[in-house]
Protein backbone atom coordinates (compact mmCIF):
# COMPACT_ATOMS: atom_id res chain seq x y z
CA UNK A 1 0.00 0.00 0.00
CA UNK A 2 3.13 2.25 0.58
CA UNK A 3 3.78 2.43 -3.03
CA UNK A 4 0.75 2.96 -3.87
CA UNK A 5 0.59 5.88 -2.08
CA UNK A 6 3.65 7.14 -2.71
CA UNK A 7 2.80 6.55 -6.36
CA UNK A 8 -0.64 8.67 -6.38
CA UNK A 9 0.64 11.40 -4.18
CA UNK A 10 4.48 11.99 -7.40
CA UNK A 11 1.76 11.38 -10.14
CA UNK A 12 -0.86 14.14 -8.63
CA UNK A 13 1.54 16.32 -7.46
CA UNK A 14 3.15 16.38 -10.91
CA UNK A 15 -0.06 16.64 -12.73
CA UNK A 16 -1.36 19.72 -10.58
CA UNK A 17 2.13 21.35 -10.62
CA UNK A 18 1.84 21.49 -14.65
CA UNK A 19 -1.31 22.02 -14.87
CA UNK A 20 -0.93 25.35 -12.68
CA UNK A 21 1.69 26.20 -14.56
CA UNK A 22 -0.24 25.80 -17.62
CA UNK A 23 -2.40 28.10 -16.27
CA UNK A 24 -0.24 30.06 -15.22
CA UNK A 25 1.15 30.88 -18.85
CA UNK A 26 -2.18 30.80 -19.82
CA UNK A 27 -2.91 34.52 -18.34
CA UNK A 28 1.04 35.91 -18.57
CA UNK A 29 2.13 34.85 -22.25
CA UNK A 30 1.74 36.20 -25.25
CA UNK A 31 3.11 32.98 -26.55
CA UNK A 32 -0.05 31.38 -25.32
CA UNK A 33 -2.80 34.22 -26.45
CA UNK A 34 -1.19 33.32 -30.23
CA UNK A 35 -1.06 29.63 -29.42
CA UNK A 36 -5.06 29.65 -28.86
CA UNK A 37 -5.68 31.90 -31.70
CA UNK A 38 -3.65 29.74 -33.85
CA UNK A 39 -6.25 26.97 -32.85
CA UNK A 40 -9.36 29.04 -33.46
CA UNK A 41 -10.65 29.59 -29.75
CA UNK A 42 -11.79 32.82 -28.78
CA UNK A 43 -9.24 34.81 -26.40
CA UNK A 44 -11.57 34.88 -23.10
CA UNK A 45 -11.58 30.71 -23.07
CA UNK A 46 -8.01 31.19 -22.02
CA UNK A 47 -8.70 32.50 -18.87
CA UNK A 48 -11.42 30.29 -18.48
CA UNK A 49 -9.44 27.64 -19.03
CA UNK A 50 -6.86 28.74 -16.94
CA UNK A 51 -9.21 29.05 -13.31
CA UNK A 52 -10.54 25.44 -14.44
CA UNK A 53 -6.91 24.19 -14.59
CA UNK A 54 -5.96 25.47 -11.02
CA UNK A 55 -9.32 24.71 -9.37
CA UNK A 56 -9.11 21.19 -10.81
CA UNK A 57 -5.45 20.69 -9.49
CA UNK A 58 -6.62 22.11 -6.28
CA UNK A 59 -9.22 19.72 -6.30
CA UNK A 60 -6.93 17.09 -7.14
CA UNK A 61 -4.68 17.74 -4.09
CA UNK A 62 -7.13 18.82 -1.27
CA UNK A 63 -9.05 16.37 1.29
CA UNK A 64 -12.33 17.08 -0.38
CA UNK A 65 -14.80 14.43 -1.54
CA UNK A 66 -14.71 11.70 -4.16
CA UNK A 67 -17.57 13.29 -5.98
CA UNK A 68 -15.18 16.50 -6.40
CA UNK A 69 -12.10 14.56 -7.17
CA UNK A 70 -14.23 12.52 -10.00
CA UNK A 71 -15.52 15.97 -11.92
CA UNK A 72 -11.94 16.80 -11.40
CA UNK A 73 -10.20 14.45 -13.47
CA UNK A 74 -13.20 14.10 -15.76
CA UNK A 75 -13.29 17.82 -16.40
CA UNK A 76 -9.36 16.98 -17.29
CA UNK A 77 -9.79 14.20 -19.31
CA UNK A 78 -11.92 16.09 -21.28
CA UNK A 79 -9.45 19.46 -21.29
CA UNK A 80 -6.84 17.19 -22.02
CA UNK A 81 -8.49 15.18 -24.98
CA UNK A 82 -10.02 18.14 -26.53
CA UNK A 83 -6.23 19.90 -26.79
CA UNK A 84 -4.91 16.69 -28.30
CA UNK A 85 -8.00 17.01 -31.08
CA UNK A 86 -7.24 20.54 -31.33
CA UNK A 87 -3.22 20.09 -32.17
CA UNK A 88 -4.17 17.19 -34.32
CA UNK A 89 -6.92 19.79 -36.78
CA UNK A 90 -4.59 22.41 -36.95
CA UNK A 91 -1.63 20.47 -38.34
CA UNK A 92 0.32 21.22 -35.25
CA UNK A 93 3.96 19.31 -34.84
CA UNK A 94 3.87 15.98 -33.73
CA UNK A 95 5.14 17.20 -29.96
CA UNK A 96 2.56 19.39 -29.74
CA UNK A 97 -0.10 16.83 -30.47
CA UNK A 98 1.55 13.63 -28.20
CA UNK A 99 1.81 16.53 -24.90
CA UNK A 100 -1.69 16.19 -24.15
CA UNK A 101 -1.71 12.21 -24.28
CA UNK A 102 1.27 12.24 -22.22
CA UNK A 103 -0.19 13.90 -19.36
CA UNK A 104 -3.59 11.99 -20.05
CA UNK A 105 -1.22 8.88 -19.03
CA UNK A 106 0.07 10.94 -16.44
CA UNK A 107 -3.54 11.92 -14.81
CA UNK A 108 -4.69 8.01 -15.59
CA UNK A 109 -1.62 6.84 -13.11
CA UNK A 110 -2.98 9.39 -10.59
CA UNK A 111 -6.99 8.09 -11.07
CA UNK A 112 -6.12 4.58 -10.90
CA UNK A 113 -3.46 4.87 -7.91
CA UNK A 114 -6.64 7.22 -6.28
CA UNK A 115 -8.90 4.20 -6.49
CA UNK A 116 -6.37 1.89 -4.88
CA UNK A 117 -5.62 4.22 -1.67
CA UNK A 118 -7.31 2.85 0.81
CA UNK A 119 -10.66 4.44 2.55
CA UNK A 120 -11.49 5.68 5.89
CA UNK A 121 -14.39 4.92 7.52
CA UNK A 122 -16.00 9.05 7.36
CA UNK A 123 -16.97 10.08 11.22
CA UNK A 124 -19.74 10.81 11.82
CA UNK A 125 -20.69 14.61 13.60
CA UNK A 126 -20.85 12.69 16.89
CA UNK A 127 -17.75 11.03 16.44
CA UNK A 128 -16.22 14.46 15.46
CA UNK A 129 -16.90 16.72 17.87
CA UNK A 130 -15.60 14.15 21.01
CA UNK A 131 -12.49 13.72 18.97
């Protein structure tokens, strides 16, 4: 169970860390404002993107409930499979377009190593407020 831990904990700390700095660049480069022009998105879902990206990693890394951590990856799963689509219409180089699927296989490890951790019994309000 130790690796498995240790293993979710390097895979989802990875995955947030690039994904905040993703967003990161999102809002600060200009690199990044040409980069989504290039693929034909309008310049405000950048910074919509980019506050998804860091609540999902937050998500991803606080104690907060399995229904939260679940939209979490879903909502990247789809971010992440949509840019892959998106590098693959506009003709984009072929390290552009295998990024996305390498993270994907990066936030995969972190999903499948999530649903291996294993589960405390939740306390109930009782059970909280004596301890």
């Amino acid at each position: 169970m130790k690796a498995i831990k240790i293993t979710y904990w390097i895979s989802t700390s990875i995955f947030a860390l690039v994904m905040a700095f993703s967003a990161y660049n999102y809002v600060t480069a200009e690199a990044m404002k040409q980069g989504f022009m290039h693929l034909g998105y309008p310049d405000y879902f950048r910074t919509e993107l980019a506050v998804a990206k860091v609540i999902g990693a937050i998500l991803l890394l606080a104690p907060v409930g399995v229904r939260l951590k679940e939209w979490a990856y879903a909502g990247f799963t789809f971010t992440l499979a949509a840019a892959f689509i998106a590098h693959m219409a506009s003709g984009d180089p072929v390290a552009m377009r295998v990024s996305p699927l390498v993270f994907m296989v990066l936030l995969a490890l972190s999903y499948v190593t999530y649903h291996r951790l294993p589960k405390t019994a939740p306390r109930s309000s009782s059970q909280t407020a004596v301890a």
